[in-house]
PDB file of N, CA and C in Angstrom:
ATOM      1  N   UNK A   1       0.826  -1.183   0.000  1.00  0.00           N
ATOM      2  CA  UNK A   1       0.000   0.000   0.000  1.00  0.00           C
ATOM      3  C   UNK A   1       0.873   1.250   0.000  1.00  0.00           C
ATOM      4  N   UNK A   2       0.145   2.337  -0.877  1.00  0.00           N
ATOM      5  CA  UNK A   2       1.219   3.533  -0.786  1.00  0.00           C
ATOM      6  C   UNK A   2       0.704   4.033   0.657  1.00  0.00           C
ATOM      7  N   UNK A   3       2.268   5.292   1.061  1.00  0.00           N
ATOM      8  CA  UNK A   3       2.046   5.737   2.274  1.00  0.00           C
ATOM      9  C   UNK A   3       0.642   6.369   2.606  1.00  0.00           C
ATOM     10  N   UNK A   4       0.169   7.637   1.321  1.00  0.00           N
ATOM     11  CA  UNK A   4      -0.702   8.568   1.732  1.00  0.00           C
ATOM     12  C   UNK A   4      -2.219   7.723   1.820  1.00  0.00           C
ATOM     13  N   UNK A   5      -2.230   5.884   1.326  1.00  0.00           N
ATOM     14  CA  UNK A   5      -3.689   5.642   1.832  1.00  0.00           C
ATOM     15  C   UNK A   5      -3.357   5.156   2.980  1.00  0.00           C
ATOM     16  N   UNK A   6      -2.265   4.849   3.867  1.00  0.00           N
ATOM     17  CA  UNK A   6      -2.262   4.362   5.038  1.00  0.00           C
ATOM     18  C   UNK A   6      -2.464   5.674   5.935  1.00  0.00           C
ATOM     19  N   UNK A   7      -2.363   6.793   5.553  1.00  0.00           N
ATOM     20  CA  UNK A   7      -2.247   8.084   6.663  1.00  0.00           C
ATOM     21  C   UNK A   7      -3.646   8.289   6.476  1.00  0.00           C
ATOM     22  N   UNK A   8      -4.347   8.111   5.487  1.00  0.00           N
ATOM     23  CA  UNK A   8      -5.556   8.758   5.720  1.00  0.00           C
ATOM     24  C   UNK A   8      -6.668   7.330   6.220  1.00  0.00           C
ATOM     25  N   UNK A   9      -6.322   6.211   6.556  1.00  0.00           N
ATOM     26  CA  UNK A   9      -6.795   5.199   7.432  1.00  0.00           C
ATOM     27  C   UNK A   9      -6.495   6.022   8.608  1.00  0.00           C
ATOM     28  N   UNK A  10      -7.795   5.572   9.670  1.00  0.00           N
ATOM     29  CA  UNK A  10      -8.210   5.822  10.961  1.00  0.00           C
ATOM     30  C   UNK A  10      -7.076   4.931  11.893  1.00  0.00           C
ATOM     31  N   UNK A  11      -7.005   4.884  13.284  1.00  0.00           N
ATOM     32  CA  UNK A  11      -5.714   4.546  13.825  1.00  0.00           C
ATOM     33  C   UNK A  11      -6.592   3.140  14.334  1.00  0.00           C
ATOM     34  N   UNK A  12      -7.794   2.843  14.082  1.00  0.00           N
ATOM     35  CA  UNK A  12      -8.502   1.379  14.223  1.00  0.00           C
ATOM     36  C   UNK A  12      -8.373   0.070  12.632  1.00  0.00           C
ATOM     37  N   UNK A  13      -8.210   0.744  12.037  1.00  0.00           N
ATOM     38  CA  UNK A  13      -8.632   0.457  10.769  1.00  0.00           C
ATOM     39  C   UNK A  13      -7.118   0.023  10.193  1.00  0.00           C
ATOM     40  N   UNK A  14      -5.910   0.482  10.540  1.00  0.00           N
ATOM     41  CA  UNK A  14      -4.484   0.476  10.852  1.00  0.00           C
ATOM     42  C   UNK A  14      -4.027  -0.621  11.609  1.00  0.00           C
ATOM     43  N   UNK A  15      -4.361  -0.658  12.669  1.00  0.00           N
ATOM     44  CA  UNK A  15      -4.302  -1.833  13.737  1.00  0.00           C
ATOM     45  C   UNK A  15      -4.711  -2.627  12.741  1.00  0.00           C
ATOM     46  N   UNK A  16      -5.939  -3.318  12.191  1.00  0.00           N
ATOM     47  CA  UNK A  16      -6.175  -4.230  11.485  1.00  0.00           C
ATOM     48  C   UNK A  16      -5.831  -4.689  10.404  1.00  0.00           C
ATOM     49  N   UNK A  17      -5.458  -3.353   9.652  1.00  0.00           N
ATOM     50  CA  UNK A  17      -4.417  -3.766   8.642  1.00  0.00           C
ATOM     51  C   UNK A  17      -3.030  -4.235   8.948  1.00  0.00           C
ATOM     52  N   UNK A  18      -2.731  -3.962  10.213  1.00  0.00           N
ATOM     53  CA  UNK A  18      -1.213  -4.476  10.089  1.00  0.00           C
ATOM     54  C   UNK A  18      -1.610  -5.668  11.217  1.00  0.00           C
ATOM     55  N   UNK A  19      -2.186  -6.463  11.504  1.00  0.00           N
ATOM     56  CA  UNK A  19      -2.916  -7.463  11.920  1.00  0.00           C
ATOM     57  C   UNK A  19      -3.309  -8.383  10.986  1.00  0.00           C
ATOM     58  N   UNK A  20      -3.924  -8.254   9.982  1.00  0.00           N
ATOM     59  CA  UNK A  20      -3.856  -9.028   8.774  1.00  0.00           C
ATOM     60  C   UNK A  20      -2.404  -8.924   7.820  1.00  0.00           C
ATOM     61  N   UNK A  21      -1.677  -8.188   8.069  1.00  0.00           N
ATOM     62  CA  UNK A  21      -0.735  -8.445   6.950  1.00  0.00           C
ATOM     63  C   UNK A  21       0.410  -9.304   7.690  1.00  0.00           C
ATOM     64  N   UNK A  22       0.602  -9.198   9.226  1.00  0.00           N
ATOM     65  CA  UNK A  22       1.238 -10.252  10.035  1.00  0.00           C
ATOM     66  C   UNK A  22       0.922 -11.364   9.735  1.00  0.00           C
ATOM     67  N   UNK A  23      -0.451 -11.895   9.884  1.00  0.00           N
ATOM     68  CA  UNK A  23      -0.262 -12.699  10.021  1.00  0.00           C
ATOM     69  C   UNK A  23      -0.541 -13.818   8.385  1.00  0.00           C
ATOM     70  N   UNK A  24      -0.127 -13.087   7.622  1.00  0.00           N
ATOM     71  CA  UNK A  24      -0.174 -13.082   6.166  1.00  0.00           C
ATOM     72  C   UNK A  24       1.257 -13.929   5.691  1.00  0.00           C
ATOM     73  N   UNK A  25       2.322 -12.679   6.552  1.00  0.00           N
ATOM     74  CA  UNK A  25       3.626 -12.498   6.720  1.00  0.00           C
ATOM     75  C   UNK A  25       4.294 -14.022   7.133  1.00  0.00           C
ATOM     76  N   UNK A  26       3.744 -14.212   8.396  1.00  0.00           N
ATOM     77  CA  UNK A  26       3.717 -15.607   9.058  1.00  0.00           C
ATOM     78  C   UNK A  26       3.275 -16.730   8.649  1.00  0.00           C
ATOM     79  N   UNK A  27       2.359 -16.851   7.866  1.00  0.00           N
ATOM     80  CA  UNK A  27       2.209 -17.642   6.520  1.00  0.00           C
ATOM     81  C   UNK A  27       3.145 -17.768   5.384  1.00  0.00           C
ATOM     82  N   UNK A  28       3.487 -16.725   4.898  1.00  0.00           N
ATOM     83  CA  UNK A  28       4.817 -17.050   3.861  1.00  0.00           C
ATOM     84  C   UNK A  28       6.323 -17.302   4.498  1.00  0.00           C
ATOM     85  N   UNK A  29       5.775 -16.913   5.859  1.00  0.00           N
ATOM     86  CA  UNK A  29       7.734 -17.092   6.369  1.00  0.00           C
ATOM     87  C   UNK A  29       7.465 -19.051   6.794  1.00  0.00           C
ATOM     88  N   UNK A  30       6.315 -19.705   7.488  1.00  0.00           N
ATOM     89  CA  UNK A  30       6.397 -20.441   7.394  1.00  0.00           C
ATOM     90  C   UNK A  30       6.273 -21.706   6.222  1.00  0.00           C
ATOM     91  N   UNK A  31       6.034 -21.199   5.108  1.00  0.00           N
ATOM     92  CA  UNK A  31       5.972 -21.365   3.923  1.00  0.00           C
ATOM     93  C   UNK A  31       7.362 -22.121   3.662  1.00  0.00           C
ATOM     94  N   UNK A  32       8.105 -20.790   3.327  1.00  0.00           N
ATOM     95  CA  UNK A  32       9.526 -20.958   3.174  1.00  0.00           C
ATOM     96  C   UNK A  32      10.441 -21.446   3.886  1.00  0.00           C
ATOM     97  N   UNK A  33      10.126 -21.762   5.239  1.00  0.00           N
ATOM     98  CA  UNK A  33      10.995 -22.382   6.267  1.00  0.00           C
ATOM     99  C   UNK A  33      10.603 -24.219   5.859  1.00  0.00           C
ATOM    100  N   UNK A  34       9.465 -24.344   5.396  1.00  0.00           N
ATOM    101  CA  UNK A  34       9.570 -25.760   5.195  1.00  0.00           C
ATOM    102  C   UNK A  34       9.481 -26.204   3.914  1.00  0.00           C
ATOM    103  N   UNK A  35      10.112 -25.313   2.620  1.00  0.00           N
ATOM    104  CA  UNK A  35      11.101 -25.972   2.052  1.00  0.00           C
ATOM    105  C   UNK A  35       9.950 -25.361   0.297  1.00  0.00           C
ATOM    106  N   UNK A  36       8.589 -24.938   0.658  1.00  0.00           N
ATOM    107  CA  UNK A  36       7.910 -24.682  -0.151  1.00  0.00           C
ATOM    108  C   UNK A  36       8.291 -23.296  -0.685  1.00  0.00           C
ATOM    109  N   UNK A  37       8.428 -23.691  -1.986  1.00  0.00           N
ATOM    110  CA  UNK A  37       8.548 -22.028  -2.731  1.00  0.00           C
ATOM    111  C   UNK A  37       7.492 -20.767  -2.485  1.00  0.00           C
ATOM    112  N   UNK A  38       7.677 -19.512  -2.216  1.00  0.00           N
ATOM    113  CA  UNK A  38       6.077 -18.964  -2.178  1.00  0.00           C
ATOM    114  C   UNK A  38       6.055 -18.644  -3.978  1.00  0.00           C
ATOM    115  N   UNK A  39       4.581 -18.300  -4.498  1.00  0.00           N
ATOM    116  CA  UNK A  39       3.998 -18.079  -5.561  1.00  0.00           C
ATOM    117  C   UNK A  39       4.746 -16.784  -5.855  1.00  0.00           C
ATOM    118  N   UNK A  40       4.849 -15.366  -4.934  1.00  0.00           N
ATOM    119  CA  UNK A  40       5.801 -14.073  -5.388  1.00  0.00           C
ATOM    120  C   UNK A  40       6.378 -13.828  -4.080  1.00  0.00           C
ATOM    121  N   UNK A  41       8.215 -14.241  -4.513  1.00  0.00           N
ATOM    122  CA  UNK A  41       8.921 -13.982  -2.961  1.00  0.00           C
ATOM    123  C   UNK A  41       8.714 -12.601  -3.161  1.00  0.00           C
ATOM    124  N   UNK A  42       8.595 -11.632  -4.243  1.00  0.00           N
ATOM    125  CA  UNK A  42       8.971 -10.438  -3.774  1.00  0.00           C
ATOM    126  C   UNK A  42       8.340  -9.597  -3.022  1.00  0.00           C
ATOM    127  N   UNK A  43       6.940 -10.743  -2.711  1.00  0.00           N
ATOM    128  CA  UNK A  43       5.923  -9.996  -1.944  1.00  0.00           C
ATOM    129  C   UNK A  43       6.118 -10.071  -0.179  1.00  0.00           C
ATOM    130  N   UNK A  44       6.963 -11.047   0.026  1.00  0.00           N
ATOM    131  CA  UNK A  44       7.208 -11.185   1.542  1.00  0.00           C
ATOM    132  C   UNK A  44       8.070  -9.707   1.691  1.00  0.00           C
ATOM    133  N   UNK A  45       9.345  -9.196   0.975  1.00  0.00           N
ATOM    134  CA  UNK A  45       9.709  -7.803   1.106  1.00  0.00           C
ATOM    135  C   UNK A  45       8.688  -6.770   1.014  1.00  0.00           C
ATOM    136  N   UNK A  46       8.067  -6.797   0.442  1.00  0.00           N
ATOM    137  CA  UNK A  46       6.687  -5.577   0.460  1.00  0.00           C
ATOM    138  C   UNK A  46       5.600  -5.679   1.297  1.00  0.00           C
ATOM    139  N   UNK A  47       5.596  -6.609   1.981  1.00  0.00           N
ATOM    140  CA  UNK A  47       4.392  -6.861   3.269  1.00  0.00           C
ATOM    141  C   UNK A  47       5.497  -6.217   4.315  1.00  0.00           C
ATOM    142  N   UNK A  48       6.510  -6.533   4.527  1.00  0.00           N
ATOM    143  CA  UNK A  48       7.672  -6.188   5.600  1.00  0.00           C
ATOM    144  C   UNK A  48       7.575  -4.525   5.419  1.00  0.00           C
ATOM    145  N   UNK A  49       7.879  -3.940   4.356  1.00  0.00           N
ATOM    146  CA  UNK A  49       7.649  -2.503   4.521  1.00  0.00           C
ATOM    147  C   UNK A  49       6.762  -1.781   4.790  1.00  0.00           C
ATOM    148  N   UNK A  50       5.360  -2.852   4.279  1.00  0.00           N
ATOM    149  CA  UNK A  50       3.621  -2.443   4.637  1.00  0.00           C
ATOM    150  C   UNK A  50       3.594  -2.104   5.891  1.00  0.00           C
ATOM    151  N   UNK A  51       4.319  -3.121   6.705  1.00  0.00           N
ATOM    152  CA  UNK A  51       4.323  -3.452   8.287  1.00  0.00           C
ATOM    153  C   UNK A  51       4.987  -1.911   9.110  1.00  0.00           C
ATOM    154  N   UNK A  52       6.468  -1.605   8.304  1.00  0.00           N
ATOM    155  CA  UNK A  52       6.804  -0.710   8.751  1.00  0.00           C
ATOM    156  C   UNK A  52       6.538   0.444   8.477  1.00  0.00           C
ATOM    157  N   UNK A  53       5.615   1.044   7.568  1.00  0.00           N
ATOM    158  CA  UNK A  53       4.802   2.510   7.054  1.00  0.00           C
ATOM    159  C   UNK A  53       3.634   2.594   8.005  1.00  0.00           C
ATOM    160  N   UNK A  54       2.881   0.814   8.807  1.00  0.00           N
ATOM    161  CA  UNK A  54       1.927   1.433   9.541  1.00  0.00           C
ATOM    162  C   UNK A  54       2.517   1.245  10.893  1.00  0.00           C
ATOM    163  N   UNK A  55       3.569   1.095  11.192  1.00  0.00           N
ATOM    164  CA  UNK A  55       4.263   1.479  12.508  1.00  0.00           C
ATOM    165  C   UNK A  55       4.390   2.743  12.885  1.00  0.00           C
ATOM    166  N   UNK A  56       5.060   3.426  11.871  1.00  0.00           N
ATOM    167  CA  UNK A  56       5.564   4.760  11.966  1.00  0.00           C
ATOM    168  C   UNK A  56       4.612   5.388  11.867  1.00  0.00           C
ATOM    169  N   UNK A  57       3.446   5.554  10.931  1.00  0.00           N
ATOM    170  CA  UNK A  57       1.994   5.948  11.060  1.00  0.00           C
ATOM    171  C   UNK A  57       1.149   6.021  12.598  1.00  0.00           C
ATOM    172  N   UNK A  58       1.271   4.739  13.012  1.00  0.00           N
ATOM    173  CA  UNK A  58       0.997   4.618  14.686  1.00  0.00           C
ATOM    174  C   UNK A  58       1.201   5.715  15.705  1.00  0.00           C
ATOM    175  N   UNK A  59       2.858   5.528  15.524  1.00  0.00           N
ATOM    176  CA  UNK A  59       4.048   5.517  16.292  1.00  0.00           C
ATOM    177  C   UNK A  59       4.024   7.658  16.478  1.00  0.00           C
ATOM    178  N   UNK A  60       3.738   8.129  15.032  1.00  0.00           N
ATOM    179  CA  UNK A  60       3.579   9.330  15.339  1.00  0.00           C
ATOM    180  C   UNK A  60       2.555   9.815  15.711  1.00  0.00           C
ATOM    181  N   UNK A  61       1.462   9.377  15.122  1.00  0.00           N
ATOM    182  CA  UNK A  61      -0.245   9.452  15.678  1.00  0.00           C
ATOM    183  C   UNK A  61      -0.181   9.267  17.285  1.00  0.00           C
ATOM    184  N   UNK A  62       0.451   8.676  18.024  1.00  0.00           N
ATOM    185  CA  UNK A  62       0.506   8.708  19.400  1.00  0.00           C
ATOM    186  C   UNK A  62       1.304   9.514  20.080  1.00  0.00           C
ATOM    187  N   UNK A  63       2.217  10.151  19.461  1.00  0.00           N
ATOM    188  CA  UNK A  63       2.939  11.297  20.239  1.00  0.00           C
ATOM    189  C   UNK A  63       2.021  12.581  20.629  1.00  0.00           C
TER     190      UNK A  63
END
């Protein structure tokens, strides 16, 4: 997701998105730990950054 639709998500709606993309995440990492190819590795790097745009999104929304 680009940054500016994650900023204009509500700070509930955020939580859940990065709640579903964990445990999305945790699906392809266990994927790959037992030996199965995923369908697009390049998508496990782009869920990882998803993760960290709605951290920092959070992270300043609470200061």
């Amino acid at each position: 997701m680009k940054f500016k639709e994650l900023q204009n998500m509500n700070s509930s709606d955020l939580v859940a998105k990065l709640e579903e993309i964990q445990t999305e995440l945790m699906k392809q990492n266990a994927q790959i730990a037992t030996g199965t190819t995923p369908k697009s590795p390049g998508q496990v790097k782009q869920m990882k950054k998803t993760i960290a745009k709605i951290r920092s999104i959070l992270a300043k929304n609470n200061e």
